[in-house]
N, C-alpha and C. Protein backbone atom coordinates (compact mmCIF):
# COMPACT_ATOMS: atom_id res chain seq x y z
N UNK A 1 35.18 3.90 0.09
CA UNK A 1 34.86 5.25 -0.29
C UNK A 1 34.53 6.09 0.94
N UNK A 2 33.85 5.20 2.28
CA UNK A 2 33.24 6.01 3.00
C UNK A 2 34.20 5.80 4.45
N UNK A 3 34.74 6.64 5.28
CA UNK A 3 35.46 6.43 6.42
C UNK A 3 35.06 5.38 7.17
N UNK A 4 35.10 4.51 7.57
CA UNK A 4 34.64 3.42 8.62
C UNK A 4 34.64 3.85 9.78
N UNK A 5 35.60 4.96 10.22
CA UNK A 5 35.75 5.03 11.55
C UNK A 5 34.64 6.22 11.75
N UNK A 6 34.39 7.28 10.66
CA UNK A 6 33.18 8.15 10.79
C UNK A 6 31.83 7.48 11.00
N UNK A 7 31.92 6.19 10.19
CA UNK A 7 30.02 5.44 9.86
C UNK A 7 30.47 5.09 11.47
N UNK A 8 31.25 4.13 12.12
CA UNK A 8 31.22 3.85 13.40
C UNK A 8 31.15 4.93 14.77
N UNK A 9 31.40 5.86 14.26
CA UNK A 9 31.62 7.14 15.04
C UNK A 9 30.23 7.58 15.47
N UNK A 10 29.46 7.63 14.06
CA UNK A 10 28.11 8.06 13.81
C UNK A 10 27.13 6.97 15.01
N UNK A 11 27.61 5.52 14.57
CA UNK A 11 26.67 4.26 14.75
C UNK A 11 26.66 4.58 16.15
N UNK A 12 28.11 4.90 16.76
CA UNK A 12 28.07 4.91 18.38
C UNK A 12 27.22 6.30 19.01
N UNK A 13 26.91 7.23 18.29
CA UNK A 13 27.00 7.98 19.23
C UNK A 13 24.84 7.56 18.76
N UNK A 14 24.61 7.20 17.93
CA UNK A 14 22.76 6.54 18.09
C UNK A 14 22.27 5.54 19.07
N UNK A 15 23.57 4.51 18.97
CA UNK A 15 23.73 3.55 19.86
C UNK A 15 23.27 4.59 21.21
N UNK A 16 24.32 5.57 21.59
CA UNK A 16 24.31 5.98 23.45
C UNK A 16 23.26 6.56 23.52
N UNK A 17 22.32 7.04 22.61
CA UNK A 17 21.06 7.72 22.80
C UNK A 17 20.28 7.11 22.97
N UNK A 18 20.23 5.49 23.35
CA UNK A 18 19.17 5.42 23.65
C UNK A 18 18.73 5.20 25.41
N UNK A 19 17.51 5.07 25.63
CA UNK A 19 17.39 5.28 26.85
C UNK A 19 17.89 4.31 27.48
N UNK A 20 18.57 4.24 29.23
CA UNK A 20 19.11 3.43 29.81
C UNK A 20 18.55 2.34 30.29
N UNK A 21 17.09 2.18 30.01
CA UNK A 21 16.63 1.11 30.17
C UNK A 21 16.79 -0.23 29.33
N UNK A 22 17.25 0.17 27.75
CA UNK A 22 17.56 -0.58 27.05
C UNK A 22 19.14 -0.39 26.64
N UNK A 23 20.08 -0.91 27.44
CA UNK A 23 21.09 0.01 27.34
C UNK A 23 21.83 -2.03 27.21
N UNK A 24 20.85 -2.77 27.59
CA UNK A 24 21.68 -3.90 27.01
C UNK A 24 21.03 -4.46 25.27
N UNK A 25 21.03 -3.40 24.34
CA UNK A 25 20.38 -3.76 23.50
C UNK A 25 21.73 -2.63 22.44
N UNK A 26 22.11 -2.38 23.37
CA UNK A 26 23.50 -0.92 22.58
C UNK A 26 24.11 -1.62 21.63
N UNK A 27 25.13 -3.04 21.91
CA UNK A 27 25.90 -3.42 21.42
C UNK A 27 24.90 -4.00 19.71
N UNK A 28 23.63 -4.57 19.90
CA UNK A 28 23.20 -5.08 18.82
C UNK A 28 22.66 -3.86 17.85
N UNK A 29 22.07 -2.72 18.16
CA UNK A 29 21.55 -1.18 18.19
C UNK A 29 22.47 -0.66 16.80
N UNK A 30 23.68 -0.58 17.69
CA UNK A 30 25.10 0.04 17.35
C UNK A 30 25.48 -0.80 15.81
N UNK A 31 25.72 -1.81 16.24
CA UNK A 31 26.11 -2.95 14.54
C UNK A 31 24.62 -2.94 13.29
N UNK A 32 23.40 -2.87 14.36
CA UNK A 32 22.20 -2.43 12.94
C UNK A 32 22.58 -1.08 12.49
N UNK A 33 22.82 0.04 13.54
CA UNK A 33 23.19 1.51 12.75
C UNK A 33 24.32 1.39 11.85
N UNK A 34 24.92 1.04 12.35
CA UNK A 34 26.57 0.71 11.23
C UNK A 34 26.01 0.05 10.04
N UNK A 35 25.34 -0.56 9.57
CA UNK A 35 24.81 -1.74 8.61
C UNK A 35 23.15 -0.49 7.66
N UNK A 36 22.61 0.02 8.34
CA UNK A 36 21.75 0.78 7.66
C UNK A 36 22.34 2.12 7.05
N UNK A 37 23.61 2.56 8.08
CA UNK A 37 24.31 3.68 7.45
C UNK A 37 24.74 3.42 6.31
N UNK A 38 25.90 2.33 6.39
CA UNK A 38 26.83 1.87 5.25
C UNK A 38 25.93 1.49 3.98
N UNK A 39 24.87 0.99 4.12
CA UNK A 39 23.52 0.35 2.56
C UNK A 39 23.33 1.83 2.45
N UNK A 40 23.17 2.56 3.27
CA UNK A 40 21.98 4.15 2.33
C UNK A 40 23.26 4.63 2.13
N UNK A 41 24.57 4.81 2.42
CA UNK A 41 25.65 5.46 1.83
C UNK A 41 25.92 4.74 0.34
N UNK A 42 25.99 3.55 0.57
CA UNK A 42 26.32 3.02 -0.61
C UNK A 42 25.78 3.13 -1.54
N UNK A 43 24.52 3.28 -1.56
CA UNK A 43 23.27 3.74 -2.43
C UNK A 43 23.45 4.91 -3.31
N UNK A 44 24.01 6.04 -2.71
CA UNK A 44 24.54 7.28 -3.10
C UNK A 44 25.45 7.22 -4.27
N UNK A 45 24.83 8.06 -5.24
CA UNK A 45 25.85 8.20 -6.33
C UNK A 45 26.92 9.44 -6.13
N UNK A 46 27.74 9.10 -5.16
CA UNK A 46 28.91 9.86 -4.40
C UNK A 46 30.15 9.83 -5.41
N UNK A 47 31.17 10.29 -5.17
CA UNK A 47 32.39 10.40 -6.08
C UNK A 47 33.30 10.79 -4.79
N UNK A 48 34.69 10.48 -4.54
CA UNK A 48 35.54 11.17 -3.09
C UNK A 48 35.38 12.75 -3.87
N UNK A 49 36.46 13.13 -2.53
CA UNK A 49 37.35 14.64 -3.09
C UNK A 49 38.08 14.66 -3.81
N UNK A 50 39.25 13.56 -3.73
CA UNK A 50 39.73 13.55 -5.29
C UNK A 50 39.54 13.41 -6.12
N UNK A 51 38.11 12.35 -6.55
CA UNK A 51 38.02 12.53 -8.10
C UNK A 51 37.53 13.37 -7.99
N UNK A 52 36.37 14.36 -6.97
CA UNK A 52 35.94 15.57 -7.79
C UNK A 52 37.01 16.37 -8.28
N UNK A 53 37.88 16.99 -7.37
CA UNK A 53 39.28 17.65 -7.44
C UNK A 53 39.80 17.32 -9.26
N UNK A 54 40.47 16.10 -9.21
CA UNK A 54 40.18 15.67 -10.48
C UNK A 54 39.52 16.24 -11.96
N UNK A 55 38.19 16.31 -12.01
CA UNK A 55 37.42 16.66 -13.06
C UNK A 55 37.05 17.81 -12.40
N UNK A 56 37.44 18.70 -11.67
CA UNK A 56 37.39 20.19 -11.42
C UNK A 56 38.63 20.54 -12.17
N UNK A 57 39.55 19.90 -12.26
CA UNK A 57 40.86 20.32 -13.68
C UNK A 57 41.27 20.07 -14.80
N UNK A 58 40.50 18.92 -15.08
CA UNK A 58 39.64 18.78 -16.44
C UNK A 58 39.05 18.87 -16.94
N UNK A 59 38.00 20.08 -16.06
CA UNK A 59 36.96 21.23 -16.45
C UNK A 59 37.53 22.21 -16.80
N UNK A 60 38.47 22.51 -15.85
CA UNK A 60 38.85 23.88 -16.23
C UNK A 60 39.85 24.19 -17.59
N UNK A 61 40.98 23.11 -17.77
CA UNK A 61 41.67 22.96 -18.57
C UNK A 61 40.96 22.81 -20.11
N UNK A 62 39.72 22.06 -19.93
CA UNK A 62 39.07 21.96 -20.92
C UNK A 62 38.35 23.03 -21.30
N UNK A 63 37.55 24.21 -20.71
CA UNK A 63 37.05 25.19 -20.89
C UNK A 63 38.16 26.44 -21.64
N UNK A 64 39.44 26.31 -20.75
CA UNK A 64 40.69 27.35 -21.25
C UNK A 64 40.91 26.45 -22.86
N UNK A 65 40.51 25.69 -23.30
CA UNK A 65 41.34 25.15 -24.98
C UNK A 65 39.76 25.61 -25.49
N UNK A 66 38.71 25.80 -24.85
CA UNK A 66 37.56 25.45 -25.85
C UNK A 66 37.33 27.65 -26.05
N UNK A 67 38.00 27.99 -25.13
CA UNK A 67 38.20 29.34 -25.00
C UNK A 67 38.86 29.93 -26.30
N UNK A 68 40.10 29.18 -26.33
CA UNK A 68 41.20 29.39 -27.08
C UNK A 68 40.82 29.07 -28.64
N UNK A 69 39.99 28.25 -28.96
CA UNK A 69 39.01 27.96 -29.98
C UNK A 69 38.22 28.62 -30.67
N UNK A 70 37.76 29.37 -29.63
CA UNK A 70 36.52 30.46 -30.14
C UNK A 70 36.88 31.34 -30.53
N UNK A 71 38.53 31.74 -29.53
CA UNK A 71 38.97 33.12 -30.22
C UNK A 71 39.72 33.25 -31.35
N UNK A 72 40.44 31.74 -32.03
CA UNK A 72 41.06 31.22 -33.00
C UNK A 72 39.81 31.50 -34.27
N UNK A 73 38.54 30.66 -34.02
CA UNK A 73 37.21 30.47 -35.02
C UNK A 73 37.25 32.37 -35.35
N UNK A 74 37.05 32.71 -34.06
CA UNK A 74 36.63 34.33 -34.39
C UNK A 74 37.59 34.99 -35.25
N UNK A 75 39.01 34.71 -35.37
CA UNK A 75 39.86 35.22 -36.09
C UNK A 75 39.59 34.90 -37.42
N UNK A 76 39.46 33.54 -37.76
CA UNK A 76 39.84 33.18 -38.97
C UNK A 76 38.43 33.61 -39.60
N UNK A 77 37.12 33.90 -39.05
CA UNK A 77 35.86 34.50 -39.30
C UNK A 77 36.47 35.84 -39.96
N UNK A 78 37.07 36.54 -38.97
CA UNK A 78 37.42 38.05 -39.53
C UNK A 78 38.03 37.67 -40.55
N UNK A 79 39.22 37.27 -40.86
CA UNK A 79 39.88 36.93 -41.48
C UNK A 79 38.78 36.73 -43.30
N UNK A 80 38.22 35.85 -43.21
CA UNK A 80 37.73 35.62 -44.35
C UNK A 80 36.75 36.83 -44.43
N UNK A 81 36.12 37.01 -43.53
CA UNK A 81 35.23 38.49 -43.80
C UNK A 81 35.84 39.12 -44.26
N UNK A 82 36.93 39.73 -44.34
CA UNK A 82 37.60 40.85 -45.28
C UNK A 82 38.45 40.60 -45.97
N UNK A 83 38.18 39.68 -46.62
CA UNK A 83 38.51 39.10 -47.76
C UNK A 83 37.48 39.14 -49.02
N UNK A 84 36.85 39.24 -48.57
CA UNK A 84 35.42 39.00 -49.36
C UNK A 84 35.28 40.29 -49.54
């Protein structure tokens, strides 16, 4: 769900921040950031862009019939209203 090469992108650039005194501690640093990113991402009740994309047109499609409904109900309302 989540880019690998972004979470690694991310992991490296925490990794280079740290100070150069501990700069042989990067490589182990770097694989814990990658590993705490990826658990709190995963955690996330996320959806991609496509499925949102997705049920953004099965919103809309669904709103245009429930549209089309109301103005159908409203007719057949008149309809019997003057009848009566």
């Amino acid at each position: 769900m989540f880019d690998p090469k972004a979470i690694d992108d991310i992991a490296n650039r925490l990794a280079s921040a740290i100070p150069p005194g501990l700069s042989n501690l990067k490589d182990d640093l770097e694989k814990t950031f990658q590993a705490i990113l990826q658990g709190a991402l995963s955690k996330l009740d996320l959806v991609t862009r496509e499925e949102f994309e997705v049920q953004k047109m099965v919103l809309a499609k669904t709103r245009s019939k429930l549209e089309d409904l109301e103005k159908r109900v409203s007719a057949m309302e008149g309809t019997v209203l003057n009848k009566e």
